[in-house]
Protein backbone atom coordinates (compact mmCIF):
# COMPACT_ATOMS: atom_id res chain seq x y z
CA UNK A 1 178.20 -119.67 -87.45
CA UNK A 2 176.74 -117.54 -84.98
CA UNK A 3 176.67 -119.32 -81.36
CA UNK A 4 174.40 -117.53 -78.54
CA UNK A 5 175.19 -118.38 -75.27
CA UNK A 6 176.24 -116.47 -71.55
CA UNK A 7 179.20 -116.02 -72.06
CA UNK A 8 181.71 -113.37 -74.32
CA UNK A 9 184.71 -115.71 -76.09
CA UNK A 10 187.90 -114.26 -76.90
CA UNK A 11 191.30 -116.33 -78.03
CA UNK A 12 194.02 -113.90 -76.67
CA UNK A 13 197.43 -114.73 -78.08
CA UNK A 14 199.80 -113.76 -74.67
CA UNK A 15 202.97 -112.10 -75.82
CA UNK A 16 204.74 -112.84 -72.50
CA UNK A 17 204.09 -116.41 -72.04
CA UNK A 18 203.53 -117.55 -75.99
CA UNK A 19 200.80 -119.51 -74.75
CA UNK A 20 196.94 -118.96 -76.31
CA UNK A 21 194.43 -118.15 -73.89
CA UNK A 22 190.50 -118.57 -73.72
CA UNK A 23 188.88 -115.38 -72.39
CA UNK A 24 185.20 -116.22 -70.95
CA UNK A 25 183.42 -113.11 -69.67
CA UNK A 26 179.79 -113.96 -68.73
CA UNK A 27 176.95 -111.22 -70.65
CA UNK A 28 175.62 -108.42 -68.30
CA UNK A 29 172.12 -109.94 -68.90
CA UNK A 30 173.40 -113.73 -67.34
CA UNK A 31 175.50 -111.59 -64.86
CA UNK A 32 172.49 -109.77 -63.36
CA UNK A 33 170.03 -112.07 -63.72
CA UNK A 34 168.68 -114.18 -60.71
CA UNK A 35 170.20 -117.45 -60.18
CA UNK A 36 167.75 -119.63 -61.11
CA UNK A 37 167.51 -117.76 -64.63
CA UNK A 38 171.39 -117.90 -64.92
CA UNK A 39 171.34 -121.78 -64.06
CA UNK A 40 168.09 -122.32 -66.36
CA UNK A 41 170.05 -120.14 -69.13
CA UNK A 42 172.88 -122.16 -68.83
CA UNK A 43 170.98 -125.58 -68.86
CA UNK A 44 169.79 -124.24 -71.64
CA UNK A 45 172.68 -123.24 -73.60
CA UNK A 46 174.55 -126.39 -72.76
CA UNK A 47 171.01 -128.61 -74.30
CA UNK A 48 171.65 -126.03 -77.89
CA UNK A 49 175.30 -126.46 -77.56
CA UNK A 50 175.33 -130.59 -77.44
CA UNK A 51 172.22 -129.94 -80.76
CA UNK A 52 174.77 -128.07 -82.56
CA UNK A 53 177.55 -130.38 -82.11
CA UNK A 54 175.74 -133.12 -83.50
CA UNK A 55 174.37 -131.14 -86.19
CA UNK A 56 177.76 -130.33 -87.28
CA UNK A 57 179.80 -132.32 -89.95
CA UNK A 58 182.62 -130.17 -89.70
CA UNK A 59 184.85 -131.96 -87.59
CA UNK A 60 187.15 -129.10 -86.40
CA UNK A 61 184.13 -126.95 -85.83
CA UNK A 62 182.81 -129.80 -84.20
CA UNK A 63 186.50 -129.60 -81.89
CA UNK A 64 185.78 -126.35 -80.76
CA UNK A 65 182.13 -126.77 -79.61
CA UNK A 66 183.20 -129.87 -77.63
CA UNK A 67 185.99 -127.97 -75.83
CA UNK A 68 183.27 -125.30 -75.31
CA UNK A 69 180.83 -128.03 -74.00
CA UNK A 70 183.42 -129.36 -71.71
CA UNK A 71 184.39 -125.62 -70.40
CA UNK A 72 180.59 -124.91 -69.78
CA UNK A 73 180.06 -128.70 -68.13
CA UNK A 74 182.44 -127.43 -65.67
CA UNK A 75 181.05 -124.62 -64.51
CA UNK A 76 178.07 -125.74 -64.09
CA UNK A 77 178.27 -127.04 -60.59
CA UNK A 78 180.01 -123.48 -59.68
CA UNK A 79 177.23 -121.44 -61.45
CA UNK A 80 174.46 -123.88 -60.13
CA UNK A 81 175.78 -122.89 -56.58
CA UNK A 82 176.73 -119.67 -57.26
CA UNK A 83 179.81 -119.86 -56.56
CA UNK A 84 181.83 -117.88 -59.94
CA UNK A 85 182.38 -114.23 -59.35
CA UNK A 86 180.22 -113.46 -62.96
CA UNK A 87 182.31 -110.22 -63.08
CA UNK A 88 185.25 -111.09 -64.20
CA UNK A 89 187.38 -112.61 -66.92
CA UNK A 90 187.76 -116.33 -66.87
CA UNK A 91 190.92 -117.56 -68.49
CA UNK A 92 192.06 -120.67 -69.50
CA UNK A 93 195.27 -121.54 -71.01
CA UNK A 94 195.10 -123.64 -74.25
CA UNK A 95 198.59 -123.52 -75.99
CA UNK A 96 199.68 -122.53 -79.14
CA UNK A 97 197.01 -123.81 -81.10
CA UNK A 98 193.64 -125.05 -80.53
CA UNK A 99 190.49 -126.52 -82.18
CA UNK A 100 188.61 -123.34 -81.69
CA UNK A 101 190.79 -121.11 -83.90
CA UNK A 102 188.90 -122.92 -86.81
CA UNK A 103 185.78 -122.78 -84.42
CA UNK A 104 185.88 -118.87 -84.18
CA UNK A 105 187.48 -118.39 -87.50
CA UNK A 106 184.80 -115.56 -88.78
CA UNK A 107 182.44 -116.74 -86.18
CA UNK A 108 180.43 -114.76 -83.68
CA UNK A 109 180.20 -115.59 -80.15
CA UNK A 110 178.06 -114.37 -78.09
């Protein structure tokens, strides 16, 4: 499954703290466009994203868009007022385990 969207995903396991981590580094492309574009992109991707979901009958794949649709939902008021430095690395904690490792299990995200 091959998921385009703004953003770069990464699960980082964290040595130090034994806790998984979501990396979210927004695409050079979203990062210089102009904000209506990124907002319009990410309208976009969210409308494809919610598609896919119910497309799905994998339920764990299905896990891991929905925590991806939540992460995106938001943003969304942040991006919309450009408000999210687009530079840097995003990272949210998720634990030892989480619905995406099935998600990004031989996926690409993009």
């Amino acid at each position: 499954m091959q998921i385009d969207g703004p953003f770069n995903i990464k699960i980082v396991d964290n040595e130090q703290s034994g806790i998984r981590e979501l990396h979210l580094d927004f695409q050079a492309a979203f990062q210089n466009a102009a904000l209506e574009e990124r907002q319009s992109q990410l309208d976009s991707y969210m409308q494809d994203l919610a598609q896919s979901i119910q497309q799905s009958t994998d339920t764990a794949t299905q896990q891991g868009m929905l925590l991806i649709q939540q992460i995106a939902e938001e943003l969304r008021p942040h991006i919309h007022a450009d408000e999210v430095e687009l530079n840097e690395t995003i990272i949210i904690e998720l634990g030892a385990s989480s619905p995406l490792d099935k998600l990004l299990d031989g996926a690409i995200l993009r």
